[in-house]
Protein backbone atom coordinates (compact mmCIF):
# COMPACT_ATOMS: atom_id res chain seq x y z
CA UNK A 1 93.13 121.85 134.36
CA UNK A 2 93.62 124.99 132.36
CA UNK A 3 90.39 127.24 132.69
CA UNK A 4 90.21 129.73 129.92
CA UNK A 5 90.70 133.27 130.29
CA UNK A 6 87.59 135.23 131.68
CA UNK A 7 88.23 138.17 129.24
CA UNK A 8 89.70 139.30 125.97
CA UNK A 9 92.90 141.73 128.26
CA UNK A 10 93.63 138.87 129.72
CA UNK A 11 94.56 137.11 126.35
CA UNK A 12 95.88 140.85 125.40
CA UNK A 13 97.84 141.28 128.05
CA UNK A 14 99.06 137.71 128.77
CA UNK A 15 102.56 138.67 127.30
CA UNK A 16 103.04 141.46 130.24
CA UNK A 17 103.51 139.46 133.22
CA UNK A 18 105.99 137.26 131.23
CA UNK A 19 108.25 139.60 130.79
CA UNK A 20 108.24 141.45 133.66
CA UNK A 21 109.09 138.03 135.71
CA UNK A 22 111.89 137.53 132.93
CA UNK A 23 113.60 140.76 133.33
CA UNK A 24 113.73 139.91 136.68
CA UNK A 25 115.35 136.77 136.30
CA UNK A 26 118.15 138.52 133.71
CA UNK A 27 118.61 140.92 136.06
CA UNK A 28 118.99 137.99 139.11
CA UNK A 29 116.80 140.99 141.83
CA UNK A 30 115.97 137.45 143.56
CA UNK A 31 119.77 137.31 144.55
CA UNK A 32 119.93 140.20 145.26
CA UNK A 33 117.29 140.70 147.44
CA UNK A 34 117.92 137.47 149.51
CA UNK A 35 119.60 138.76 152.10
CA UNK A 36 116.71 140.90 153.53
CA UNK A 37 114.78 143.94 152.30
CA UNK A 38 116.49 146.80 149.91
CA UNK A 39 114.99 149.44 148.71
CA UNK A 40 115.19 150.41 144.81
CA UNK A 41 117.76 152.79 144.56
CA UNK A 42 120.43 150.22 145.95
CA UNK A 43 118.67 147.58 143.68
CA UNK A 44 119.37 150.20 140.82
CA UNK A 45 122.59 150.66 141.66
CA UNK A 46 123.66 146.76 142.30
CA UNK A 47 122.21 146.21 139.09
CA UNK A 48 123.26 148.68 136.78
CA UNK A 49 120.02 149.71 135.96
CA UNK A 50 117.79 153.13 136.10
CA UNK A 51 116.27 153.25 139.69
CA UNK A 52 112.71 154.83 138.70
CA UNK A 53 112.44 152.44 136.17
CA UNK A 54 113.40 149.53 138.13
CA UNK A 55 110.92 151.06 141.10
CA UNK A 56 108.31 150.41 138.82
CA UNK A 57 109.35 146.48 137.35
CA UNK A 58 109.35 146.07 141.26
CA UNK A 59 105.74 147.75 142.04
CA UNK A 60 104.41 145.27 139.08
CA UNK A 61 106.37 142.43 140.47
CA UNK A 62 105.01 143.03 143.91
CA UNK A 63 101.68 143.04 141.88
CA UNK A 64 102.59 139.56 140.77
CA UNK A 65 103.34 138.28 144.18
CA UNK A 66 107.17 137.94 143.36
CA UNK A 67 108.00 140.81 145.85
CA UNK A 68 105.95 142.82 148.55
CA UNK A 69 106.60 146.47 148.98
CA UNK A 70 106.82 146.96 152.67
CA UNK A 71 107.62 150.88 152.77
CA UNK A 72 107.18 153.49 149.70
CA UNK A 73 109.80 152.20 147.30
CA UNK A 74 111.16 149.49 149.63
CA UNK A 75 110.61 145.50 148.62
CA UNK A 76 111.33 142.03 150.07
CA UNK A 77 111.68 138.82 148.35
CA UNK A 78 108.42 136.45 148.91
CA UNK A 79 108.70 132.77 148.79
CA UNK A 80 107.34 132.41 145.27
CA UNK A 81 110.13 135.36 144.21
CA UNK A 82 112.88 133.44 146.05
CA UNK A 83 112.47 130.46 143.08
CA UNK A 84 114.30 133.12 140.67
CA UNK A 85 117.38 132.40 142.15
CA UNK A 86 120.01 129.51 140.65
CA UNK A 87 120.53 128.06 143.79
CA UNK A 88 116.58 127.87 145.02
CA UNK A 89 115.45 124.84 145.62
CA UNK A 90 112.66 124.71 142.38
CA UNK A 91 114.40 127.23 141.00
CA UNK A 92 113.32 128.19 137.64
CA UNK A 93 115.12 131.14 136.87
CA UNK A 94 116.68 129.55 133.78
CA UNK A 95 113.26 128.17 132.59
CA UNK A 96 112.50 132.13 132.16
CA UNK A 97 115.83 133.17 131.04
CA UNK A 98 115.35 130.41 127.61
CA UNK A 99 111.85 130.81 127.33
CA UNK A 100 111.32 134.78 127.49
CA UNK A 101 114.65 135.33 126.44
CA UNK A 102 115.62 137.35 122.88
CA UNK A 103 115.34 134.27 120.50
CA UNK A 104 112.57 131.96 121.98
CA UNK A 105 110.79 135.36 122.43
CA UNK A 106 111.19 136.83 118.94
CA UNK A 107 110.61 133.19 117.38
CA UNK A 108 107.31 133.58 118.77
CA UNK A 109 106.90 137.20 117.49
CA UNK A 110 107.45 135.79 114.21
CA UNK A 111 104.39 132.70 114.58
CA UNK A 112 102.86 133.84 111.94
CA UNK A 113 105.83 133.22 109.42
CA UNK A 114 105.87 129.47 110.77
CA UNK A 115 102.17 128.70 110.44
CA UNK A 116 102.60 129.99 106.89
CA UNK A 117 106.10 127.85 105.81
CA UNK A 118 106.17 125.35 108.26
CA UNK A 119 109.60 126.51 109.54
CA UNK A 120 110.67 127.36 113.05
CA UNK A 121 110.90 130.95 113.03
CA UNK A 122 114.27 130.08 115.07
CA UNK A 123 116.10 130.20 112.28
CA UNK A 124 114.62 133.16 110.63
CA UNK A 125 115.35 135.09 114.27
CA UNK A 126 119.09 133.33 114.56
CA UNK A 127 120.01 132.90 110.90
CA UNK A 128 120.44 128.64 112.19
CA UNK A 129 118.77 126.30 113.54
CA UNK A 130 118.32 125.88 117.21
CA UNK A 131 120.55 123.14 118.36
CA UNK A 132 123.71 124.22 115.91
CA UNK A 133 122.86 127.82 117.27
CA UNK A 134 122.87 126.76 120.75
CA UNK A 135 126.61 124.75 119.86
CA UNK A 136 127.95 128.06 118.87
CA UNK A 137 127.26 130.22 121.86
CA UNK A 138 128.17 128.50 125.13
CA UNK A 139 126.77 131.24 127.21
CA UNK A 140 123.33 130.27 125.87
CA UNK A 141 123.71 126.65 126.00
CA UNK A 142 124.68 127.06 130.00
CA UNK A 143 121.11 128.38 130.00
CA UNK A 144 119.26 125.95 127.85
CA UNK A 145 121.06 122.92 129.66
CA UNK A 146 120.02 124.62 133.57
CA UNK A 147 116.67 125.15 132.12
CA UNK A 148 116.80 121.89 131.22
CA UNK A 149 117.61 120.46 134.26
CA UNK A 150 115.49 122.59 136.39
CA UNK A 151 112.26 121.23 134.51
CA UNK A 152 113.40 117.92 134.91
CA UNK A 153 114.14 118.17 138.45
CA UNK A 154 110.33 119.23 139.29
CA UNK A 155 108.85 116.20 137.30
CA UNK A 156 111.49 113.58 138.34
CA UNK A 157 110.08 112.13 141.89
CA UNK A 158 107.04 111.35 139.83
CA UNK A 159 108.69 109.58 137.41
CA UNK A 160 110.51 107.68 139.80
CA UNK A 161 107.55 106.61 141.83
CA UNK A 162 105.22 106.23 139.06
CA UNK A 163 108.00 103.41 136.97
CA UNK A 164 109.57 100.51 138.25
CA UNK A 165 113.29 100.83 136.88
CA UNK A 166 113.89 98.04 139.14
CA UNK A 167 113.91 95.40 136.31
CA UNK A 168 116.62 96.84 134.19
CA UNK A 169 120.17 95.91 134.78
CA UNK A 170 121.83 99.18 132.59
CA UNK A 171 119.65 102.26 131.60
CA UNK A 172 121.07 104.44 129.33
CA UNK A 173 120.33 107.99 129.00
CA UNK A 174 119.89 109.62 125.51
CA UNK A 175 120.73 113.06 125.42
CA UNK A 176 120.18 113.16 129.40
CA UNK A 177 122.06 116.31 129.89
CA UNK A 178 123.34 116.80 133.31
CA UNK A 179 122.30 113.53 134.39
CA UNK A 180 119.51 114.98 136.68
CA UNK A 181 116.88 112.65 135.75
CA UNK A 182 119.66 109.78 135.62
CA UNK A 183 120.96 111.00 139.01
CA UNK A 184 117.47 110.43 140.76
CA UNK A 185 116.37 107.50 139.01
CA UNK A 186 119.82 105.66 139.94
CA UNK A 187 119.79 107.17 143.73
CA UNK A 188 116.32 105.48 143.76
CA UNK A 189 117.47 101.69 142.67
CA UNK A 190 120.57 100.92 143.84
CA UNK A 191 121.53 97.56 141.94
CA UNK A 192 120.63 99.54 138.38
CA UNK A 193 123.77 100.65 136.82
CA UNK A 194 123.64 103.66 134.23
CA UNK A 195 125.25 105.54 131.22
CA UNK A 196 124.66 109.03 130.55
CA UNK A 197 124.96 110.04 126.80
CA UNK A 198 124.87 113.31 125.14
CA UNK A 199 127.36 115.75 123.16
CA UNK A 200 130.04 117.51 124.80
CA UNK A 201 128.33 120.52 125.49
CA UNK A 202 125.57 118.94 126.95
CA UNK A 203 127.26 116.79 129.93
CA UNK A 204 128.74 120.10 130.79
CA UNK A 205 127.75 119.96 134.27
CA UNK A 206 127.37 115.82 134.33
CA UNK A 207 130.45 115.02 136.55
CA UNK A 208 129.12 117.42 139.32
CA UNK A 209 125.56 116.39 139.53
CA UNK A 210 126.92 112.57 139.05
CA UNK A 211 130.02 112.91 141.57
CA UNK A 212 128.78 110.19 143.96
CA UNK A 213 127.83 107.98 141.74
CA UNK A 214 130.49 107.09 139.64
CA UNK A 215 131.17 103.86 140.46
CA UNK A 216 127.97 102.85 138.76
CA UNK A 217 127.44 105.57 136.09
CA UNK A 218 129.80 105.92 132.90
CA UNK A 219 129.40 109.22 131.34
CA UNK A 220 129.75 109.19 127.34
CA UNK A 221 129.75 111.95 124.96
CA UNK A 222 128.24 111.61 121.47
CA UNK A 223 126.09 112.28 118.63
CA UNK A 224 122.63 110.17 118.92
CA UNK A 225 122.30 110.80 114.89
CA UNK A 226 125.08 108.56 114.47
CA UNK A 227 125.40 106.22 117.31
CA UNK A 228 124.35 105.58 121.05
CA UNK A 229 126.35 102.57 123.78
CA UNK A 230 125.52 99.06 123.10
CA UNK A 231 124.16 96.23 124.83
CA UNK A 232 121.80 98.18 127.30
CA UNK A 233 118.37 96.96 128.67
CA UNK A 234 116.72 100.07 128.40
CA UNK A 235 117.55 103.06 126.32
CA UNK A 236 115.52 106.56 127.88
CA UNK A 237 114.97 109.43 125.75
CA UNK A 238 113.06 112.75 127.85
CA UNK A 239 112.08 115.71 125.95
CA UNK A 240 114.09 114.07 122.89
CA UNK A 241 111.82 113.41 120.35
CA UNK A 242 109.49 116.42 120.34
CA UNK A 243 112.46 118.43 118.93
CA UNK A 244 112.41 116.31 116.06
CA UNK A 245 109.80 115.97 112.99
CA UNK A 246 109.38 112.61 111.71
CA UNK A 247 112.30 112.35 109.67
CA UNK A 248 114.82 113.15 112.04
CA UNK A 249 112.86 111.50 115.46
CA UNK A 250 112.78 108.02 113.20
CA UNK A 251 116.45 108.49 112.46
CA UNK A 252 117.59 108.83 116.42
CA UNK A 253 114.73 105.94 117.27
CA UNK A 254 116.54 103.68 113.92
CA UNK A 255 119.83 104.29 116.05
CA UNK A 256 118.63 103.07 119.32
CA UNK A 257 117.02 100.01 118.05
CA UNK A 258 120.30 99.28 116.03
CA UNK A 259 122.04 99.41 119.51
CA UNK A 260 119.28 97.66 121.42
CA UNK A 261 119.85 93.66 121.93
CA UNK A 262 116.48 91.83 121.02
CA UNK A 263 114.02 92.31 123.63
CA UNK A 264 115.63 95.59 125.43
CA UNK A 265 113.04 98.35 125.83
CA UNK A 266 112.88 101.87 124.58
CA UNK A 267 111.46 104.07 126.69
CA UNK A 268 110.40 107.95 125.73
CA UNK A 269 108.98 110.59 128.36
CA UNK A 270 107.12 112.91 126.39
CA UNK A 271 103.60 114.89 126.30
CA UNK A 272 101.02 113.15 124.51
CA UNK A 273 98.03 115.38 122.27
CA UNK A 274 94.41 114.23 122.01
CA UNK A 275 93.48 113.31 118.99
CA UNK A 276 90.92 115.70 119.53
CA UNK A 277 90.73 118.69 121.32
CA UNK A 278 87.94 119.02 123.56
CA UNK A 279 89.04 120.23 126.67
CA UNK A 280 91.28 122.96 128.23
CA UNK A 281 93.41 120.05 129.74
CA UNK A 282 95.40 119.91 126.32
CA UNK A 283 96.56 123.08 126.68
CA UNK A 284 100.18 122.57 128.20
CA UNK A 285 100.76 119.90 125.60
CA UNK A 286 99.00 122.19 122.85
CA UNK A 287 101.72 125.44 123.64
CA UNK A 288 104.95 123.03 123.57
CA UNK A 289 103.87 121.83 120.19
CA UNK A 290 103.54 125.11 118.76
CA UNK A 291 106.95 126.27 120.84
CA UNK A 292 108.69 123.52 118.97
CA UNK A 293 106.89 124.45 115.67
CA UNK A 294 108.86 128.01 116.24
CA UNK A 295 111.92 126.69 117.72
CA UNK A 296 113.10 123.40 116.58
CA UNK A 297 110.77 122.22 113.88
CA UNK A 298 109.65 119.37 116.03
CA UNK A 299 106.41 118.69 117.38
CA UNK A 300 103.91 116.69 120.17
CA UNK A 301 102.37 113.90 119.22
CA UNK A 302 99.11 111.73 119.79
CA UNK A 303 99.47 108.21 121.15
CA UNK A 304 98.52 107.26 117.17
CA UNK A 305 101.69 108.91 116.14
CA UNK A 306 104.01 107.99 118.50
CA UNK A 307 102.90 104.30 117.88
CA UNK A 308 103.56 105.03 114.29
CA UNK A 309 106.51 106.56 114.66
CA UNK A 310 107.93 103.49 117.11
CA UNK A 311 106.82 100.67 114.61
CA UNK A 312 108.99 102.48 111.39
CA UNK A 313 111.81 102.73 113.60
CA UNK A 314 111.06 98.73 114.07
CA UNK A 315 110.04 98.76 117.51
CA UNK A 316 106.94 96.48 119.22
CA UNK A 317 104.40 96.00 121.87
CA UNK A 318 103.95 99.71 122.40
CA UNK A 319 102.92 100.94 125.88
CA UNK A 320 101.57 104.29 127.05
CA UNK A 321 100.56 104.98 130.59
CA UNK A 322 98.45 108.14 132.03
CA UNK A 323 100.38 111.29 132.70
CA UNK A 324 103.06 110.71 135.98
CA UNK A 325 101.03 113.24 138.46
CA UNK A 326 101.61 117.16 138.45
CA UNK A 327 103.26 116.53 135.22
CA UNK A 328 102.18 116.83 131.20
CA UNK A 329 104.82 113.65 130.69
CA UNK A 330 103.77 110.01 129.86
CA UNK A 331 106.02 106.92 129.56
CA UNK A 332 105.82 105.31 126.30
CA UNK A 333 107.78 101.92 125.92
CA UNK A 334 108.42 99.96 123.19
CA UNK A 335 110.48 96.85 122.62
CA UNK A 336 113.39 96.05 120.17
């Protein structure tokens, strides 16, 4: 549980520590600090940067437990530091590199221009919305699809334990990316066969993370506006929907139960709100909805609105379990 902040600085001030960590991640000091102590003039210098201004990023980062300063102006990695690099294991370098980055960052400097329109400031910042945005710079989308992945890859084993996949024949896997969460959920039941679906630009990196498991795994690119594969048992949708506001979330959930047979389930892992906020426990759940109120225009929901949201789309018997543990994420199923 979230405990609230113990004074008004630390509200003032929350913004500091975020960007300090994300400069460090843009700048990748993780990597190059991995192979043993340096101190900041040949950080400077590796990373084209000014070395008394980088001394002092590193002095607040050692400050934030991200380095330790073991001589005057001299700095090893720590174990919570070493997660900034790509190739960590729980990295989440690109989890800071899309969420403090420029846009995400300016969208939320401009907040106050979404509360009043009910626009994501997104497309004030970028002059488009998000997801065309993202289609037109592919250095960007690397970044949003690793950040991606990364997130999913810390909430995944819970998932898995916490769902028995085991009675589906063929899960398909709308707008699953790289196939991370497919990847674990298919190493973990043998017998279920899967297809990954998203656009191009999204299975990007879907062949490597799916190598070894080809023989069980087709890998399809399209649009899930328009149409997703057939004749599945289960059609799984993470982190889908809360991009989407009503309109557009029943149009992708109309699609799925068009390509559902009778009786195959829909399942979404998403955040669920309260109905009513009366505890600091909401708060993960609160933020995302008003990231996607600034980013995409989508939006968390209560159980009340996802159930909603299911039955116009003409789905049934709809399901919602507790939060999978260490994560915000619920399963909500629904049948065609």
């Amino acid at each position: 549980m979230t405990t609230p902040p113990s004074s008004p600085w630390e509200l003032i001030s929350g913004y500091m520590p975020t960007q300090i960590v994300y400069v460090a991640a843009e700048l990748d000091l993780a990597t190059h600090l991995a192979g043993g102590e340096r101190d900041a003039a040949e950080l400077a210098a590796a990373t084209g940067t000014h070395a008394p201004s980088l001394r002092r990023l590193l002095r607040a980062l050692a400050c934030l437990g991200m380095v330790t300063e073991t001589a005057p102006g001299r700095f090893a990695l720590t174990e919570a530091g070493d997660r900034l690099r790509d190739d960590a294991p729980g990295s989440f370098r690109a989890l800071f590199r899309l969420f403090c980055g420029p846009n995400v960052w300016a969208s939320w400097g401009r907040l106050i221009d979404s509360v009043r329109t009910g626009e994501p400031a997104w497309d004030l910042v970028t002059g488009s919305p998000a997801f065309e945005w993202m289609a037109r710079h592919p250095e960007e989308s690397a970044v949003f699809n690793r950040a991606m992945s990364e997130g999913t890859r810390r909430i995944a084993p819970s998932i898995v334990a916490g769902f028995d996949f085991t009675r589906f024949g063929t899960l398909v896997d709308v707008g699953g990316g790289d196939g991370t969460l497919l990847s674990v959920i298919l190493r973990a039941v043998p017998d279920l066969r899967g297809v990954l679906f998203d656009l191009p630009s999204g299975l990007a990196e879907a062949e490597r993370n799916l190598a070894d498991l080809r023989d069980r795994c087709e890998i399809v690119g399209g649009d899930f506006f328009e149409e997703v594969p057939k004749g599945a048992d289960a059609y799984l949708l993470k982190g889908v929907i809360h991009d989407w506001d009503d309109e557009r979330a029943t149009a992708i959930l109309r699609v799925c139960h068009a390509a559902a047979d009778p009786g195959a389930a829909l399942l979404l892992l998403e955040p669920t709100l309260p109905e009513r906020i009366d505890s600091p426990a909401a708060t993960g759940a609160v933020m995302s909805d008003i990231n996607m109120l600034v980013a995409t225009g989508g939006k968390e929901r209560t159980e009340a609105e996802f159930r909603a949201l299911l039955t116009g789309a003409g789905f049934h018997s709809v399901e919602i379990t507790d939060p999978f543990p260490d994560t915000l994420v619920r399963m909500i199923s629904a049948r065609s």
